[in-house]
Every structure is written in structure tokens, then in C-alpha cells.
N, C-alpha and C. Protein backbone atom coordinates (compact mmCIF):
# COMPACT_ATOMS: atom_id res chain seq x y z
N UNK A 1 -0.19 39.15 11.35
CA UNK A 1 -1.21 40.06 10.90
C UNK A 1 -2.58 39.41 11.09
N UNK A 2 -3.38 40.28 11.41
CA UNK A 2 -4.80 39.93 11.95
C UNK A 2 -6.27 40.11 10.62
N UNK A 3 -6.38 39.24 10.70
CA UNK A 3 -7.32 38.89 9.00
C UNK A 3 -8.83 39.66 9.98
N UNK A 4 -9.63 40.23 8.71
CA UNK A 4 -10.70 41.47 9.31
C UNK A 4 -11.84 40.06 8.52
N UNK A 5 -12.82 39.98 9.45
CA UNK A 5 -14.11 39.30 8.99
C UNK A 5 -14.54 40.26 7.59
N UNK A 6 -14.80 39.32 6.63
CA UNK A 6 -15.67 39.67 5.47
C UNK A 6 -17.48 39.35 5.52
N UNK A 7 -18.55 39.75 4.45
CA UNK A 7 -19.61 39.66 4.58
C UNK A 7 -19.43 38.20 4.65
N UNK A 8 -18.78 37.14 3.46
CA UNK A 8 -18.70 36.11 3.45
C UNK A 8 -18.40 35.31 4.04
N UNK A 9 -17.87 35.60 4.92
CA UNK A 9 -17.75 34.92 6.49
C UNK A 9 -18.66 34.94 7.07
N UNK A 10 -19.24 35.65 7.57
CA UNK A 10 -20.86 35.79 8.29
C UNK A 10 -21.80 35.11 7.19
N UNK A 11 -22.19 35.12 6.08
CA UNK A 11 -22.75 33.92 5.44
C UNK A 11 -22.71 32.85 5.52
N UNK A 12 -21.39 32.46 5.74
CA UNK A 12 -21.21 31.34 5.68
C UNK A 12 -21.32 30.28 6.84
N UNK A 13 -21.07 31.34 7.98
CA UNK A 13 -21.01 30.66 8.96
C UNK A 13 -22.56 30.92 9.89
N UNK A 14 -23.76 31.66 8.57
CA UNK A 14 -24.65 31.77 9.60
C UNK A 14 -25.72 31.53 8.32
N UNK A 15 -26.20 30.19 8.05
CA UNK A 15 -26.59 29.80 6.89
C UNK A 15 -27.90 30.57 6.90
N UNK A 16 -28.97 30.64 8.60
CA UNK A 16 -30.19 30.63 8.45
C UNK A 16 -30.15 32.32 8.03
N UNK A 17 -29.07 33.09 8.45
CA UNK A 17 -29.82 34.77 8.71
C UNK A 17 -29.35 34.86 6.94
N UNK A 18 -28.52 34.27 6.34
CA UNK A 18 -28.20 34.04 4.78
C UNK A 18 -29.86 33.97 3.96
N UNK A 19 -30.74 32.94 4.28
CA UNK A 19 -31.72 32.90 3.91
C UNK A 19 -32.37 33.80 3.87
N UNK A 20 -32.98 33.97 5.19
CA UNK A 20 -33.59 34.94 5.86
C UNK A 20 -33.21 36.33 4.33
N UNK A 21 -31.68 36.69 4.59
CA UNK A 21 -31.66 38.03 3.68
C UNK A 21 -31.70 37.76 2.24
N UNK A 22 -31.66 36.78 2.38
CA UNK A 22 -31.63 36.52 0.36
C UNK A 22 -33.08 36.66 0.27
N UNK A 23 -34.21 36.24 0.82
CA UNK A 23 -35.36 35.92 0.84
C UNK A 23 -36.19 37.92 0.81
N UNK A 24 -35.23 38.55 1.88
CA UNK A 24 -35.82 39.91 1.93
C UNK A 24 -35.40 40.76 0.72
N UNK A 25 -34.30 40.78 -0.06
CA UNK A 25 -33.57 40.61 -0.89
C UNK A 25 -34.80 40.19 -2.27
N UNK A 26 -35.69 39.55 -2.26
CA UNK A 26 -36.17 39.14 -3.35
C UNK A 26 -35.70 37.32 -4.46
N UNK A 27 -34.68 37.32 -3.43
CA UNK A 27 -34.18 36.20 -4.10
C UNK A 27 -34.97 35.12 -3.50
N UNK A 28 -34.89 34.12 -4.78
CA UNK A 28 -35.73 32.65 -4.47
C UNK A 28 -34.99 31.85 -3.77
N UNK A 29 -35.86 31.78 -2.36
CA UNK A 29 -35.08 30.24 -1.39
C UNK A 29 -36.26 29.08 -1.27
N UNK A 30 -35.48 27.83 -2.00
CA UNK A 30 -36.77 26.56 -1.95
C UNK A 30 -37.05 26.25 -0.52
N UNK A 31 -38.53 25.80 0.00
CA UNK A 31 -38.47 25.45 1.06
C UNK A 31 -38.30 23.79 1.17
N UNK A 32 -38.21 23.81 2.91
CA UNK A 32 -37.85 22.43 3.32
C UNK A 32 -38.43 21.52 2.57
N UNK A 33 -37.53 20.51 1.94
CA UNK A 33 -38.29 19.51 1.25
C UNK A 33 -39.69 19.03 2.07
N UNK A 34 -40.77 18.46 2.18
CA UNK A 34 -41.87 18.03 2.35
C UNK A 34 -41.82 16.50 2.62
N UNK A 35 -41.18 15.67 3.73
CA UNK A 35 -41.10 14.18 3.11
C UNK A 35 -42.12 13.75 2.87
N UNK A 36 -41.96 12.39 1.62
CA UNK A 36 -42.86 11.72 1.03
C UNK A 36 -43.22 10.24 1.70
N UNK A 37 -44.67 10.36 1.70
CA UNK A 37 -45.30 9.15 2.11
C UNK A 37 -45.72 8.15 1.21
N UNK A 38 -45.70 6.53 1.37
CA UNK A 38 -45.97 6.00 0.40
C UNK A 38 -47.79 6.43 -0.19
N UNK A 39 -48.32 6.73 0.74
CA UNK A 39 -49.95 7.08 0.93
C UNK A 39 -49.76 8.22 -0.10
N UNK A 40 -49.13 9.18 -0.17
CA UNK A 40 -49.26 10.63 -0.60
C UNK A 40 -48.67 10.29 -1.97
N UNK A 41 -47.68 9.46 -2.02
CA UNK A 41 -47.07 9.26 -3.54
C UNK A 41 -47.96 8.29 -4.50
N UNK A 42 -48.81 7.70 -3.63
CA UNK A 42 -50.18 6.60 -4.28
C UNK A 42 -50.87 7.74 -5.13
N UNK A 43 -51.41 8.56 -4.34
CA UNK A 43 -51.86 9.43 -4.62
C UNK A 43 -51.65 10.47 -5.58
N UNK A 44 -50.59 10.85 -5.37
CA UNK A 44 -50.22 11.77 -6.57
C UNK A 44 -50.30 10.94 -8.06
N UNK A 45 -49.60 9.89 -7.82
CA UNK A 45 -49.55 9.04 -9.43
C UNK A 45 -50.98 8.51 -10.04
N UNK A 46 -52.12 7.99 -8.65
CA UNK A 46 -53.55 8.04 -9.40
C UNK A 46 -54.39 9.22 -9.95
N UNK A 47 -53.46 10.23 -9.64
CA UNK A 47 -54.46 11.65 -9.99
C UNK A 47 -53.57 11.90 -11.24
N UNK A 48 -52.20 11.53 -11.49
CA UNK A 48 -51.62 11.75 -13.06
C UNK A 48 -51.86 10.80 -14.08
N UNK A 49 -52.35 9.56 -13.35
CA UNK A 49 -53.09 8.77 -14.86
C UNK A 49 -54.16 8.82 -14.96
N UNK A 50 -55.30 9.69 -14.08
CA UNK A 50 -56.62 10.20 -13.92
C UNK A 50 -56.10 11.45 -15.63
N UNK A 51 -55.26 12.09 -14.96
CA UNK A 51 -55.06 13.73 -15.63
C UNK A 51 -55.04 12.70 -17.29
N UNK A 52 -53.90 11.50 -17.47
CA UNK A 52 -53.43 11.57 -18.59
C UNK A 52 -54.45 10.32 -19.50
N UNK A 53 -55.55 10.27 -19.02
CA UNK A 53 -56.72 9.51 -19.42
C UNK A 53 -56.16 7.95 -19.71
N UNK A 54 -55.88 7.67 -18.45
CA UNK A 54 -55.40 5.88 -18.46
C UNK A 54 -56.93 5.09 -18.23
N UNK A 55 -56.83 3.97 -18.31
CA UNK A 55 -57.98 3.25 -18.24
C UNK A 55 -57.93 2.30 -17.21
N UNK A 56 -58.90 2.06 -16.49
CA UNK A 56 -59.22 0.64 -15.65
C UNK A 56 -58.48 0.84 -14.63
N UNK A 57 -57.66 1.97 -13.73
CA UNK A 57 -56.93 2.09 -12.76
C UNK A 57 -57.12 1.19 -10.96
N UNK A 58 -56.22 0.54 -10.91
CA UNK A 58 -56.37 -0.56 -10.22
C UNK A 58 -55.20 -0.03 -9.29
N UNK A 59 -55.67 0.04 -7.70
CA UNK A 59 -54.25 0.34 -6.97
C UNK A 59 -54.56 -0.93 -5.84
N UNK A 60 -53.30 -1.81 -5.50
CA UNK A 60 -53.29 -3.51 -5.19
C UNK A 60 -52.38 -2.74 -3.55
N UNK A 61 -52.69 -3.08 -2.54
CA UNK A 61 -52.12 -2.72 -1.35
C UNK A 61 -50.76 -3.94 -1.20
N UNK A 62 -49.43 -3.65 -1.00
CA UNK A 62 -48.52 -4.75 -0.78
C UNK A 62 -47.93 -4.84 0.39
N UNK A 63 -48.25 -4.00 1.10
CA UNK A 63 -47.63 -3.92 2.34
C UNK A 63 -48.23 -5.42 3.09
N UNK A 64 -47.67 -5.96 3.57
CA UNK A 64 -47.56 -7.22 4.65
C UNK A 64 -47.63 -8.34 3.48
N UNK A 65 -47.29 -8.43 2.13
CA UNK A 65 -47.56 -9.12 0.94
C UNK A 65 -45.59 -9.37 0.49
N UNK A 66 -45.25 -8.12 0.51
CA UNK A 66 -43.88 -7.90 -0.48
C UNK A 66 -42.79 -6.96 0.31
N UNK A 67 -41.91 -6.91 0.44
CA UNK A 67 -41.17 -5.90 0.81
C UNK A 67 -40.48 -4.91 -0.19
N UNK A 68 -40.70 -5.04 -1.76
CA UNK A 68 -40.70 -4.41 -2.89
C UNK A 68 -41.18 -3.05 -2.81
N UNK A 69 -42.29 -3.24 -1.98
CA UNK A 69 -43.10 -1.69 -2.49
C UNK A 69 -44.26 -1.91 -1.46
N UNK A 70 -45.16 -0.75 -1.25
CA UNK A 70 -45.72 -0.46 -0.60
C UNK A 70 -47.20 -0.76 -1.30
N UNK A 71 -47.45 -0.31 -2.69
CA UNK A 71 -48.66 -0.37 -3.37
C UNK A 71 -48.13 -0.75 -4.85
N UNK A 72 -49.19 -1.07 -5.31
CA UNK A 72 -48.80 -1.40 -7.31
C UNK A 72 -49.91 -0.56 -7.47
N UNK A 73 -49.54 -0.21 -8.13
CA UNK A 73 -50.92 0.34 -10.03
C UNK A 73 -50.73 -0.16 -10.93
N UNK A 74 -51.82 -0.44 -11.19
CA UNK A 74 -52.22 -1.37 -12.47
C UNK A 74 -52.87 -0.06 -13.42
N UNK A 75 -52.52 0.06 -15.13
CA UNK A 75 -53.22 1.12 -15.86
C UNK A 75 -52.90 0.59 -17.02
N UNK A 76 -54.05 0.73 -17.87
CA UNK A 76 -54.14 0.61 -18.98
C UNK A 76 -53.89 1.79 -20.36
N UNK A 77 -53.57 1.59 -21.48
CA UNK A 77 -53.27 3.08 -22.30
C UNK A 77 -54.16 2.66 -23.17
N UNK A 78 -55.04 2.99 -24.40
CA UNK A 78 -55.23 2.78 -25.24
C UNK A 78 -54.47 2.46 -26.68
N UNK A 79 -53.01 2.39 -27.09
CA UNK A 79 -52.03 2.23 -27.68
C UNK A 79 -51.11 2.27 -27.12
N UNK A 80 -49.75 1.80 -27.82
CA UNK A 80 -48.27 2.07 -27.64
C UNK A 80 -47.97 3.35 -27.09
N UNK A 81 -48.48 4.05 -28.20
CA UNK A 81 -47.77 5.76 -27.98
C UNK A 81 -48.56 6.26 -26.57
N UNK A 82 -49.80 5.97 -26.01
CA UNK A 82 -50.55 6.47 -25.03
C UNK A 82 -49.80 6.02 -23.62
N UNK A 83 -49.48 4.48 -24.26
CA UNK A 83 -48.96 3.82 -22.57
C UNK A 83 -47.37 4.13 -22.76
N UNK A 84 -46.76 4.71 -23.85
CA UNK A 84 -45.21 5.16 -23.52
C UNK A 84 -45.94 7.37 -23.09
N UNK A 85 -46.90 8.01 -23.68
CA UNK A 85 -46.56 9.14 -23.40
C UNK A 85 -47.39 9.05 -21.53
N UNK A 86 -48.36 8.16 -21.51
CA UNK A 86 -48.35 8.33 -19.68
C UNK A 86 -47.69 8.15 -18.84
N UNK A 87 -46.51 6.96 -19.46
CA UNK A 87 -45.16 6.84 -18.44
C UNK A 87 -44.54 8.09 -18.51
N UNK A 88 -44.15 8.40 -19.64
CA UNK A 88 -43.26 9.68 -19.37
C UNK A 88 -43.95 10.88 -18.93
N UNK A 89 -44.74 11.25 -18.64
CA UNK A 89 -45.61 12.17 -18.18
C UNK A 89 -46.00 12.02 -16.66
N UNK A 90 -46.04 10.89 -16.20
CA UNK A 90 -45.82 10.66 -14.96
C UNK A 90 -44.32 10.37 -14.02
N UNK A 91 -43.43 10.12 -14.66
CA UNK A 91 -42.25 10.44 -14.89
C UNK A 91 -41.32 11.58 -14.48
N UNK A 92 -42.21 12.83 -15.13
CA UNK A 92 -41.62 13.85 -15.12
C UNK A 92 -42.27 14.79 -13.91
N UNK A 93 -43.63 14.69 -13.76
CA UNK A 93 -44.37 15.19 -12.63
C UNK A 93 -43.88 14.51 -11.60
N UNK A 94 -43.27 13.39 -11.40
CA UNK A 94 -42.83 12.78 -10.11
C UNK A 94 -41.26 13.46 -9.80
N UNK A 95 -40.77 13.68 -10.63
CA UNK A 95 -39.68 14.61 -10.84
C UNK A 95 -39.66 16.09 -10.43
N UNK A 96 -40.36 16.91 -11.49
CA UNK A 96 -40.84 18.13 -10.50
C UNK A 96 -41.20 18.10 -9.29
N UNK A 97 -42.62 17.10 -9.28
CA UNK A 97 -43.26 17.79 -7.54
C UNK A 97 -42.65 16.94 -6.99
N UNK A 98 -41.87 16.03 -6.68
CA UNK A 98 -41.83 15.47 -5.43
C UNK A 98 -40.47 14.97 -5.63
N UNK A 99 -39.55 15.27 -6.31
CA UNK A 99 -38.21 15.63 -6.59
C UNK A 99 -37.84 13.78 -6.43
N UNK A 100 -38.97 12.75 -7.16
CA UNK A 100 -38.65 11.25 -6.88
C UNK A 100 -37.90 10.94 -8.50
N UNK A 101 -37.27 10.49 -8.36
CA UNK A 101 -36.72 9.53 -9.88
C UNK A 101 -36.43 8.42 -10.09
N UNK A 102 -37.69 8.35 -10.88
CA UNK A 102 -38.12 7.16 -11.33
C UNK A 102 -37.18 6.06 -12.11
N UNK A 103 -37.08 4.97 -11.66
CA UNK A 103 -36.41 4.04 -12.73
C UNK A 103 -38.22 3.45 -13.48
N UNK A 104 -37.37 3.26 -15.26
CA UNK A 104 -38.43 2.95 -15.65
C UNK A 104 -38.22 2.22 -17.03
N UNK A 105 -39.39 1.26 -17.00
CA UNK A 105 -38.26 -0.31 -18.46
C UNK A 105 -39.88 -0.12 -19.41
N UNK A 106 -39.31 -0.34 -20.56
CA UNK A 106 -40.03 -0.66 -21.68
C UNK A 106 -40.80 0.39 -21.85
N UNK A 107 -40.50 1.23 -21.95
CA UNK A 107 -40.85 2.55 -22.34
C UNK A 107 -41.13 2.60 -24.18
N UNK A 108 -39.69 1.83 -24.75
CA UNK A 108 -39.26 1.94 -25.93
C UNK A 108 -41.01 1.38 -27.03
N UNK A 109 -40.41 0.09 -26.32
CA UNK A 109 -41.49 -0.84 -26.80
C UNK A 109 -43.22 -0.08 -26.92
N UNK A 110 -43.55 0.24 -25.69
CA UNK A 110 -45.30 0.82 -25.51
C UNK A 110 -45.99 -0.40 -25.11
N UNK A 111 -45.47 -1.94 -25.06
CA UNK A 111 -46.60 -2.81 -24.59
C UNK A 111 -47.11 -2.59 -22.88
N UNK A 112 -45.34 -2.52 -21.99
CA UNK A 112 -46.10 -2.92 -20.69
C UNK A 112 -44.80 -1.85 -20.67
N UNK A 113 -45.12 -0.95 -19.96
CA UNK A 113 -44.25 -0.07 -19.01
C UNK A 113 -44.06 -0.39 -17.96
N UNK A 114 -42.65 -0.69 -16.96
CA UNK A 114 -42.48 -0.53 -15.38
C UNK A 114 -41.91 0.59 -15.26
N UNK A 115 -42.82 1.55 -13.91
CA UNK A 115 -42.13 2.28 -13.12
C UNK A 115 -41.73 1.72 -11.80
N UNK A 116 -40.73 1.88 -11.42
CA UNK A 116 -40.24 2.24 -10.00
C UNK A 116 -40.32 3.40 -9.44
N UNK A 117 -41.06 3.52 -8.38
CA UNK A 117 -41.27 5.43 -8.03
C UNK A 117 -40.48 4.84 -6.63
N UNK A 118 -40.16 4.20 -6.00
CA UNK A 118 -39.92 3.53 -4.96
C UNK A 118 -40.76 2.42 -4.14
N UNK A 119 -41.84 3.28 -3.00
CA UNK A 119 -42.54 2.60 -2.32
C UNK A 119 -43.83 2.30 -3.25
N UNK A 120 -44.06 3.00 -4.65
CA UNK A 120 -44.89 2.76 -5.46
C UNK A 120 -44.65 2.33 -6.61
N UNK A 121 -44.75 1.21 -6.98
CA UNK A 121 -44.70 0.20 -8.56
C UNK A 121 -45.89 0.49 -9.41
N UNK A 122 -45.55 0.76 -10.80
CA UNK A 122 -46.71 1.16 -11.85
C UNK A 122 -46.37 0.22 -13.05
N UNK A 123 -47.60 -0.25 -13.15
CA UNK A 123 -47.64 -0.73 -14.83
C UNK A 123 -48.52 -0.33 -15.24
N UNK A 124 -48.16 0.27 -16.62
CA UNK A 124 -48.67 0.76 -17.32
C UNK A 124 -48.97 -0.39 -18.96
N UNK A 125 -50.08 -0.84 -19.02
CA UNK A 125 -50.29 -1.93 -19.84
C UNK A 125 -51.15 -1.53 -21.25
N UNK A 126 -50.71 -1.99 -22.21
CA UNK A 126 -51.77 -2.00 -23.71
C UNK A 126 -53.18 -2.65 -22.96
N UNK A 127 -53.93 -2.85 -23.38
CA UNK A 127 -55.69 -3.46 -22.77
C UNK A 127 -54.94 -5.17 -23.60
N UNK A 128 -54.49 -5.13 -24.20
CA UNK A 128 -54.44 -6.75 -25.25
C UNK A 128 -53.22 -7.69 -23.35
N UNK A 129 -52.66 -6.50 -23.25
CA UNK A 129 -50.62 -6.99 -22.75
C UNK A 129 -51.15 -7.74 -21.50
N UNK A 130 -51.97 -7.01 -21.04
CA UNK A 130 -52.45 -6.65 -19.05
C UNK A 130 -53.39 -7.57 -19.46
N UNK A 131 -54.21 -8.02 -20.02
CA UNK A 131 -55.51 -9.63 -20.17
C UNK A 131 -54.29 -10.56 -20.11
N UNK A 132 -53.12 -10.73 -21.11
CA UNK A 132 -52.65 -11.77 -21.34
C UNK A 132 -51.73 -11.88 -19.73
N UNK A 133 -51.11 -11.20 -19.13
CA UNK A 133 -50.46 -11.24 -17.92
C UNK A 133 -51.14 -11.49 -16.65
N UNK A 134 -52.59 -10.58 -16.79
CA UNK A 134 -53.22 -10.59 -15.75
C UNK A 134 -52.87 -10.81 -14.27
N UNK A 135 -51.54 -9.52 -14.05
CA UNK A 135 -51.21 -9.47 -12.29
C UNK A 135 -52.25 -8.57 -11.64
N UNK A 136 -53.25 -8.40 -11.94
CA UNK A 136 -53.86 -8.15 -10.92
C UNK A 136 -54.39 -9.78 -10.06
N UNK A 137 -54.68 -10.50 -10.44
CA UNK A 137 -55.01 -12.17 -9.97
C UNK A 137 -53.87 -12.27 -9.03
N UNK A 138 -52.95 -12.11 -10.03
CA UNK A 138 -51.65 -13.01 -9.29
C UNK A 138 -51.28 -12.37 -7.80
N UNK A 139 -51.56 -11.12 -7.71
CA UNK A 139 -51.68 -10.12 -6.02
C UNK A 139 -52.92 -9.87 -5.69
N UNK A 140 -53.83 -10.78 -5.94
CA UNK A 140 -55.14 -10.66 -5.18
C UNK A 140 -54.64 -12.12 -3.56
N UNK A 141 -55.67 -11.17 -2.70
CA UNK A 141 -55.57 -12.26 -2.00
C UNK A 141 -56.32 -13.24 -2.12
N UNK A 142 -56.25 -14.63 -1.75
CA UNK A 142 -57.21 -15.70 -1.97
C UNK A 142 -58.38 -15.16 -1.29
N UNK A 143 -59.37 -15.98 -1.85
CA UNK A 143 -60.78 -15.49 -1.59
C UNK A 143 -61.28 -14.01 -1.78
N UNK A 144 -60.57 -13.57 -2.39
CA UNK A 144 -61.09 -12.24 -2.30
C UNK A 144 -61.62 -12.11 -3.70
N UNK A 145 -62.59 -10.74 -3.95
CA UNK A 145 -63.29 -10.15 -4.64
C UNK A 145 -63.15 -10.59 -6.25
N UNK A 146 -63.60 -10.95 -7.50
CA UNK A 146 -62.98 -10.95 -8.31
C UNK A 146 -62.17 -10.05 -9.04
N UNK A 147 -61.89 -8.80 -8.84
CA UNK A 147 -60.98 -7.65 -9.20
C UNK A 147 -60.70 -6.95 -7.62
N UNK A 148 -59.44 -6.56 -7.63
CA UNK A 148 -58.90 -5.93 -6.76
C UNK A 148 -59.48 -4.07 -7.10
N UNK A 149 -59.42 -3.42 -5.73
CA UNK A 149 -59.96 -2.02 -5.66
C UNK A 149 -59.52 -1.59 -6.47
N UNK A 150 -60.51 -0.90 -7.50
CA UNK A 150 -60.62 0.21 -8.54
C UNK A 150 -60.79 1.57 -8.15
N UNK A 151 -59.73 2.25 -8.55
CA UNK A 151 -59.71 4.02 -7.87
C UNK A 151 -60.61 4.24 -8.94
């Protein structure tokens, strides 16, 4: 016996004209992800600790330095609760828009937050934590400027 093609067969086996009608249809189709650049993800995270009123924003270039990461940020909170609610707030916007997930330590605490966004490393520091550590020095290059570029 001879099996008759269903709609679901032609769906399935024809993903784009699937779109295409779900889309005429009214139904929501996400578009092509957008890949991410380390340049564009710098970016997005200095404009969310711009948004979430961080202080002293410092972005340190690592490329030909580290094979870790591409760039660091350096940011300051004014308290615990400021430098744990800008991590998580940047966190979650890196999540929505750019579908990245973040690994991220000492959140609990509020002194020094690490993100991992990937090609972009963030600390997020108390003003007391970031004097006593002071990595911006420690990834400056010799001879250079006494503070590294301030966005």
C-alpha cells in the first residue's frame, strides 16, 4: 500500500517555504542569529554600565597580551548591592540581546564581581576593592600612560 504525502511532510522537508508561511500566517519567526564580535560585545557591556551608573569605566585592550579574552572592563559600583545589581543587570541584557551566557563569581559577596561574557572579561569593583587590587597597572603596558583608556 502506497502512503499519500501529508501537509507535514512538505514542512518538514521544506523548512524555508515553512517559514516563509508561518511568517504570512502571522506567526513569530526569530531571525538569523547576528554573529557577535568581540568589538560589538565591548560595546554593548560599556553602554550597560553607562545605563546602570557604574563609575570610572576603564576598557584595557588584550588582544596580543592574553589569549583569555579579547578586552577587560574595569567598573566601579558605589556599594555591595550596586556592584552585585550591575552584574546582574548586565547579565541578563547579555542574555536577551545577544543570546551570550555569562559565567559569573562573587556576585554573593558585592566586593569584586567576575564576568565572563567570553571574548569580554568584566570586573565589577567596590571603589575601596579595585584601589587595593589595582589591575588596571598590572595590564597596562610598560611605559605607558598613568591610567589605561577611559570610555
Amino acid at each position: 500500500m502506497e502512503r499519500r504525502a501529508t501537509k507535514e511532510d512538505y514542512v518538514l522537508s521544506q523548512p524555508a517555504d515553512a517559514a516563509q508561511g508561518a511568517a504570512a500566517r502571522g506567526a513569530s519567526v526569530k531571525p538569523a542569529p547576528v554573529p557577535v564580535t568581540s568589538d560589538s560585545l565591548l560595546e554593548r557591556i560599556v553602554a550597560s554600565l553607562e545605563d546602570d551608573k557604574a563609575e570610572e569605566i576603564v576598557a584595557i585592550p588584550l588582544r596580543g597580551k592574553s589569549s583569555m579574552a579579547d578586552h577587560m572592563v574595569i567598573c566601579s559600583g558605589r556599594s555591595s548591592r550596586q556592584v552585585a545589581a550591575i552584574s546582574e543587570k548586565l547579565t541578563d541584557r547579555l542574555k536577551q540581546e545577544m543570546n551570550i551566557l555569562c559565567k559569573i563569581e562573587g556576585k554573593d559577596q558585592g566586593d569584586w564581581v567576575l564576568i565572563d561574557a567570553g571574548d569580554v572579561v568584566v570586573h565589577v569593583f567596590r571603589p575601596e576593592v579595585r584601589e587595593f587590587y589595582q589591575l588596571e597597572k598590572m595590564w597596562m603596558t610598560p611605559g605607558a600612560a598613568a591610567s589605561p583608556k577611559t570610555v
